[in-house]
N, C-alpha and C. Protein backbone atom coordinates (compact mmCIF):
# COMPACT_ATOMS: atom_id res chain seq x y z
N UNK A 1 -114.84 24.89 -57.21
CA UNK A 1 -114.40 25.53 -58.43
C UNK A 1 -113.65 26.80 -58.06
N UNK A 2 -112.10 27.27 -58.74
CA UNK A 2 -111.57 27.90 -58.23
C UNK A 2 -111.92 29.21 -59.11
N UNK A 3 -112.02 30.48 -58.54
CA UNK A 3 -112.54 31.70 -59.00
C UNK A 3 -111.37 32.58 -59.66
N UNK A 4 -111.49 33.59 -60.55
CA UNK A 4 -110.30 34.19 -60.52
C UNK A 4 -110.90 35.60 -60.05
N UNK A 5 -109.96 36.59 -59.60
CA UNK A 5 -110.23 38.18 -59.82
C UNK A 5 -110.93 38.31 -60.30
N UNK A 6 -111.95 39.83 -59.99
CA UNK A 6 -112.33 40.54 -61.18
C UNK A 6 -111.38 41.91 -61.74
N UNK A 7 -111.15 42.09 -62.31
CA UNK A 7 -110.26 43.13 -63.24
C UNK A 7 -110.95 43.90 -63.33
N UNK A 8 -110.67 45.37 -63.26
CA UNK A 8 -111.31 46.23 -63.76
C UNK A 8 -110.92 46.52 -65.16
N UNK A 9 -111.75 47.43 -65.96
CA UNK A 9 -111.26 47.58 -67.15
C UNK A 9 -109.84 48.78 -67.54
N UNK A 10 -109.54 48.07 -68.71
CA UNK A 10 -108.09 48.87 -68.82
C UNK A 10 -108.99 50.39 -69.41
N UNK A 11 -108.24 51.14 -69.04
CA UNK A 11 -109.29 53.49 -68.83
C UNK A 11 -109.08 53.35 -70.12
N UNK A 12 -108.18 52.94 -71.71
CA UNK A 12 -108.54 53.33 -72.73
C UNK A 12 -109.37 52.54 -73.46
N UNK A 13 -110.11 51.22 -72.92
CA UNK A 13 -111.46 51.09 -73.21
C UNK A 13 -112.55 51.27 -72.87
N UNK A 14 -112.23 51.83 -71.32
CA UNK A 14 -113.74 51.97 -70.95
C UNK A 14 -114.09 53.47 -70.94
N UNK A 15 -112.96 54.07 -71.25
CA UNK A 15 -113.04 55.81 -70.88
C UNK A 15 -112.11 56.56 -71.58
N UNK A 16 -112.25 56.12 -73.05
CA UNK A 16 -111.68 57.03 -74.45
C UNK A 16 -111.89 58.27 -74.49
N UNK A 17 -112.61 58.53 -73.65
CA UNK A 17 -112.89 60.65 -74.06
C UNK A 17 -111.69 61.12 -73.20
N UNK A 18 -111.53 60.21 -71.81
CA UNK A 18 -110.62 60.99 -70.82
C UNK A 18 -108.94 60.75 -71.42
N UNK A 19 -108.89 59.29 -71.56
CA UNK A 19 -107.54 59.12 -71.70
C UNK A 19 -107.03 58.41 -73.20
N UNK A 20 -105.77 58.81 -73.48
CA UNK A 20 -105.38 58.74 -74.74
C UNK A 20 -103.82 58.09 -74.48
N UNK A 21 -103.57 57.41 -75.26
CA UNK A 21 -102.11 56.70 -75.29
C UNK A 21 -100.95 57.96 -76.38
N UNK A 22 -100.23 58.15 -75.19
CA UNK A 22 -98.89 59.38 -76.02
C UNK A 22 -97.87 58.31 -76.64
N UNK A 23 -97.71 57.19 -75.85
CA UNK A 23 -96.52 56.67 -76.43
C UNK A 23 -96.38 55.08 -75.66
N UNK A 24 -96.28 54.14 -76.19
CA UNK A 24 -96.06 52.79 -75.71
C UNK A 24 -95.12 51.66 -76.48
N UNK A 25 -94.23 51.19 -75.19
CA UNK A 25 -93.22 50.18 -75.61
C UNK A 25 -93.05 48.85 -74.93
N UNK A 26 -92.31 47.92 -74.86
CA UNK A 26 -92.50 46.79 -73.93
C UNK A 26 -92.41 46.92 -72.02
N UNK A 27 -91.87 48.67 -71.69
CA UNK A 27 -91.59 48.87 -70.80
C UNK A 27 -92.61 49.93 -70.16
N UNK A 28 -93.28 50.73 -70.71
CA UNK A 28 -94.21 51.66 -70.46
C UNK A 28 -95.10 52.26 -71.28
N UNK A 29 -96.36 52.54 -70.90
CA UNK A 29 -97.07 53.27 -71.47
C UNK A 29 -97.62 54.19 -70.87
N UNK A 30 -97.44 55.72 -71.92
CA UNK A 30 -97.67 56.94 -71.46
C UNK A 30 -99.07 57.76 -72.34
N UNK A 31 -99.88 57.90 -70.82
CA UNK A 31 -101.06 58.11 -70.92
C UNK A 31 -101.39 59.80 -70.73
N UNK A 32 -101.91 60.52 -71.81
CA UNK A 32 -102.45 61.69 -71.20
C UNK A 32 -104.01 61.50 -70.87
N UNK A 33 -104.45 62.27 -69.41
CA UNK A 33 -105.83 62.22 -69.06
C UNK A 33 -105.98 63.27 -69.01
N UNK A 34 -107.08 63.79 -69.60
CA UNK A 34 -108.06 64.86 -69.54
C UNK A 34 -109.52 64.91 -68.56
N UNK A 35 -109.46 65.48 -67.66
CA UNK A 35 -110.98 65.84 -67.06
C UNK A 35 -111.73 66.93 -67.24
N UNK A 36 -112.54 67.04 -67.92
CA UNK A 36 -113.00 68.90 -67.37
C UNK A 36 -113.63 68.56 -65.90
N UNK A 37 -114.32 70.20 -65.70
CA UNK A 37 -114.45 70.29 -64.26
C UNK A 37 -116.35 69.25 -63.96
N UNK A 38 -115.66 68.63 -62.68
CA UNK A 38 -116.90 67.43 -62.59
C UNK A 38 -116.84 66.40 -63.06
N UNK A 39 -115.80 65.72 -64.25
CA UNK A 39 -116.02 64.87 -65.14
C UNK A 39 -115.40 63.85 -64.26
N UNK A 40 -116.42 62.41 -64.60
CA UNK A 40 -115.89 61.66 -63.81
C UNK A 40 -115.31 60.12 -64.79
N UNK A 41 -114.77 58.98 -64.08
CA UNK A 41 -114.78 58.18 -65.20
C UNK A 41 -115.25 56.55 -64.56
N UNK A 42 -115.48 55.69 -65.25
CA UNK A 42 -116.05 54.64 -64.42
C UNK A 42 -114.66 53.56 -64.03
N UNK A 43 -114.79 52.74 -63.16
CA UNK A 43 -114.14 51.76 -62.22
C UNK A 43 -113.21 51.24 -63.69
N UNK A 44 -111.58 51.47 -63.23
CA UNK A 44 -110.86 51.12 -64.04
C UNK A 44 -109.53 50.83 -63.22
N UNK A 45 -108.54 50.47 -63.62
CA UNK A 45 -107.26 49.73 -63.42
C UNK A 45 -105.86 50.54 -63.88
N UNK A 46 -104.91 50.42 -62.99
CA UNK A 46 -103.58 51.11 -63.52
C UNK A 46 -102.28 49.71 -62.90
N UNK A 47 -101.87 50.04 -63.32
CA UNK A 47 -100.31 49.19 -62.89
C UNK A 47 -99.57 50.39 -62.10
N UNK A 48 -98.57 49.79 -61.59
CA UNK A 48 -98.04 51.09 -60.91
C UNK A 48 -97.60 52.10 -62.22
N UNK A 49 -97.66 53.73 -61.17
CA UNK A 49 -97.20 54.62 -62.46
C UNK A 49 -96.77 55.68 -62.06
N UNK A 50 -96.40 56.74 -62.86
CA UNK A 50 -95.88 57.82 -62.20
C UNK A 50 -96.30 59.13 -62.69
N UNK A 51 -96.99 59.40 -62.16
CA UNK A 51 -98.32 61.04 -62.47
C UNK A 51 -97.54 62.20 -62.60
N UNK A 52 -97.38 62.81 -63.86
CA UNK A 52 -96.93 64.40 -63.60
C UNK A 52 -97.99 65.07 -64.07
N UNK A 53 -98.30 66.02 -63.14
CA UNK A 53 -99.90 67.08 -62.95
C UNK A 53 -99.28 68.39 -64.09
N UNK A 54 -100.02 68.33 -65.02
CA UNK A 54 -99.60 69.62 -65.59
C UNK A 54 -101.12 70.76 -65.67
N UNK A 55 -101.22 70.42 -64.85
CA UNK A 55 -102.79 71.67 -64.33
C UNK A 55 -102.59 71.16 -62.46
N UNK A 56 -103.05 71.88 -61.92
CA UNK A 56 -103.48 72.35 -60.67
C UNK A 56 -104.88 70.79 -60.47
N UNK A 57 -104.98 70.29 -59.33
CA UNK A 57 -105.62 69.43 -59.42
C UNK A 57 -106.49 69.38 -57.76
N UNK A 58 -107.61 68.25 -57.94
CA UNK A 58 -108.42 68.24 -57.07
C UNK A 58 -109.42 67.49 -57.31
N UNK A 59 -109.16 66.15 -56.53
CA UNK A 59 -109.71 64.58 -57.58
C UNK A 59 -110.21 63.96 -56.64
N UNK A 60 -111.42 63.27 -56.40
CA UNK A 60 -111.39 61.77 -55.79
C UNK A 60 -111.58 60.79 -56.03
N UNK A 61 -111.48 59.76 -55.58
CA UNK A 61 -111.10 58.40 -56.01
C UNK A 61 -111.72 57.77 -55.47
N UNK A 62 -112.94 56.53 -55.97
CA UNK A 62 -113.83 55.55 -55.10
C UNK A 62 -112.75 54.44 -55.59
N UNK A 63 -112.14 53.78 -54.39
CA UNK A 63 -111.24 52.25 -54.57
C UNK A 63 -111.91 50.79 -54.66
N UNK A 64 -111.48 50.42 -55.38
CA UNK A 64 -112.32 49.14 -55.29
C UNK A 64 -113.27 48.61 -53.84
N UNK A 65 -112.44 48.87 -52.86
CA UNK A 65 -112.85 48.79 -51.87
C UNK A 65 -113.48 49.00 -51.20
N UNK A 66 -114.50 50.24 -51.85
CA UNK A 66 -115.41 51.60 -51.38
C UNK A 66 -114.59 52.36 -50.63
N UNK A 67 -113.24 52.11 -49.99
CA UNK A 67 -112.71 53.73 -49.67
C UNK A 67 -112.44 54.50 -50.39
N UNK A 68 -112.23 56.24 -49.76
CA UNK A 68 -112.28 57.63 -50.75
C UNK A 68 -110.68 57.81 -50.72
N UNK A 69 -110.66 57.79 -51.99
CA UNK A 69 -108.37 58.89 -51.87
C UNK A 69 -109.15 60.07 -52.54
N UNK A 70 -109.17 61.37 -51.66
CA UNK A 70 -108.94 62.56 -52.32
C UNK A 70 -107.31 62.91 -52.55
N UNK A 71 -107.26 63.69 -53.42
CA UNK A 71 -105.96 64.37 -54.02
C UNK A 71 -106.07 65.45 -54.10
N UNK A 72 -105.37 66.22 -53.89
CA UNK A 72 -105.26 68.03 -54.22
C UNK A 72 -103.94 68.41 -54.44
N UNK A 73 -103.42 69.07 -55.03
CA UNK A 73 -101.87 69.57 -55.71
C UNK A 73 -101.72 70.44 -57.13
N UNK A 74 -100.44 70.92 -57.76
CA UNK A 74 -100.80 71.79 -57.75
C UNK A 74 -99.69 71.67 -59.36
N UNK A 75 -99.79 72.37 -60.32
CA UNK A 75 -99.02 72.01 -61.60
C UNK A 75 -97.83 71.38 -61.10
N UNK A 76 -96.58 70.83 -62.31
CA UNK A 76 -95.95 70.29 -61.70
C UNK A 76 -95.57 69.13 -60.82
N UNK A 77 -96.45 69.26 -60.40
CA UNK A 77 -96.51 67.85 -58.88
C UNK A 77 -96.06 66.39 -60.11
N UNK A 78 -95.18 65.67 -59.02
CA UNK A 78 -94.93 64.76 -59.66
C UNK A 78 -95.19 63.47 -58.54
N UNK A 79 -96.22 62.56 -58.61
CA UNK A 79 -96.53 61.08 -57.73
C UNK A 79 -96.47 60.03 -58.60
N UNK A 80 -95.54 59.01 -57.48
CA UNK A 80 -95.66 57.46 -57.58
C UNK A 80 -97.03 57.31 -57.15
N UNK A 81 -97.89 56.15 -57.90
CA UNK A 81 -98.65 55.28 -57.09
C UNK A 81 -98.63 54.29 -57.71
N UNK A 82 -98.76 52.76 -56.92
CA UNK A 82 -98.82 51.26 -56.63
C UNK A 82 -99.92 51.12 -57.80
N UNK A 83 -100.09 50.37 -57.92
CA UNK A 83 -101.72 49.70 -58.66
C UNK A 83 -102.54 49.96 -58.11
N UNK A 84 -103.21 50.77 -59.02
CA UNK A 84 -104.51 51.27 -58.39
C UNK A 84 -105.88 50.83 -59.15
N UNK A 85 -106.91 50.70 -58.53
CA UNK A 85 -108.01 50.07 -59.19
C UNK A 85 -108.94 51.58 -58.96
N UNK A 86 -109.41 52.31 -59.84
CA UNK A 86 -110.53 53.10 -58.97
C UNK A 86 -111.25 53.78 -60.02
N UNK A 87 -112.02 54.70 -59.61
CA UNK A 87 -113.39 55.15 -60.22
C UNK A 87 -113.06 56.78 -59.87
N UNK A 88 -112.32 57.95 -60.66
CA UNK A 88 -111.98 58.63 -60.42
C UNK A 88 -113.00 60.19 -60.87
N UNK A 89 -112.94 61.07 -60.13
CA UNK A 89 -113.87 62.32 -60.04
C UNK A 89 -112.71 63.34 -60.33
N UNK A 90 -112.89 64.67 -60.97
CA UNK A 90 -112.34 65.62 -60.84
C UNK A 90 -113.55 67.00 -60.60
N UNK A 91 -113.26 67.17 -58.89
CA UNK A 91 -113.62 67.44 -57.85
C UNK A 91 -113.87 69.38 -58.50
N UNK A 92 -113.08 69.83 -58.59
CA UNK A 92 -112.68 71.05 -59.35
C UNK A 92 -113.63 72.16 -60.43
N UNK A 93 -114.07 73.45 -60.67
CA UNK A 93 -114.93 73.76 -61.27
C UNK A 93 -113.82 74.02 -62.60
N UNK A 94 -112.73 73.90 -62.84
CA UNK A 94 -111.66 74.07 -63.70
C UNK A 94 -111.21 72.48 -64.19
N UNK A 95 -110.75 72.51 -65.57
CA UNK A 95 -109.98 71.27 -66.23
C UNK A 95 -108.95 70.58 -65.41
N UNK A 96 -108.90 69.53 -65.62
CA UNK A 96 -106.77 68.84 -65.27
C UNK A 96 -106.86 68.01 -66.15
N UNK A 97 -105.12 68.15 -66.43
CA UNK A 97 -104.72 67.44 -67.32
C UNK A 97 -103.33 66.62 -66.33
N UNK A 98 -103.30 65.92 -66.87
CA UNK A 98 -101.93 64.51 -65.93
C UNK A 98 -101.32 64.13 -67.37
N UNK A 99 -99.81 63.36 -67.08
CA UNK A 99 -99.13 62.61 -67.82
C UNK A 99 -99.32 61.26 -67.22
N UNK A 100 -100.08 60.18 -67.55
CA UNK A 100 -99.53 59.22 -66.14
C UNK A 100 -98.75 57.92 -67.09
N UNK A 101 -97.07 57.85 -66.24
CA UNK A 101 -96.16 56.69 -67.41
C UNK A 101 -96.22 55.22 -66.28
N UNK A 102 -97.26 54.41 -67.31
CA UNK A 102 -97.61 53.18 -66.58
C UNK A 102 -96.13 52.17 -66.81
N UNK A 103 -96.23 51.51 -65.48
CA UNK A 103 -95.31 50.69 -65.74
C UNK A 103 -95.11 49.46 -66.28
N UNK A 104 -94.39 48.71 -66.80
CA UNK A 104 -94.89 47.29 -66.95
C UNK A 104 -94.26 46.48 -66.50
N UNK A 105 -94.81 45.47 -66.43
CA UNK A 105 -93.38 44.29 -65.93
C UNK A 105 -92.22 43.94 -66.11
């Protein structure tokens, strides 16, 4: 019997306090995330996307895989990342806030 993936869940169902939909079309959807300091969120899913940090940041990331991505950077900062599956921490005794514009197919 052939198996499929497991998926993680899409972050605005499993983690509505952090993230909120700004704007969505057949080509992208743009997500603001909120962390305060410590707040973490459970094992969720992105398509590739493109992060602009509008707070100072300092995050880590459990990957599906059990490896750690820490992040640190600083307002401003603007990152690509691939599809990411992960379980994210904000590391920080201060808030961050991100834009992140998911991509779609």
């Amino acid at each position: 019997m052939a198996t499929s993936p497991v998926t993680a869940a899409d972050p605005i169902t499993c983690d509505p306090e952090h993230y909120t939909v700004e704007f969505e079309n057949e080509k992208v959807r743009v997500l603001r995330i909120r962390y305060g300091p410590h707040e973490k969120s459970p094992m969720h899913s992105h398509p590739p996307l493109v992060g602009i940090f509008l707070t100072p940041h300092h995050s880590r990331h459990i990957l599906a895989n059990g490896e750690v991505l820490n992040m640190q950077g600083n307002a401003g900062d603007v990152q690509y990342l691939d599809s990411i599956q992960h379980a994210p921490e904000n590391m920080s005794d201060e808030p961050f806030e991100v834009i992140a514009v998911e991509l779609k197919s």
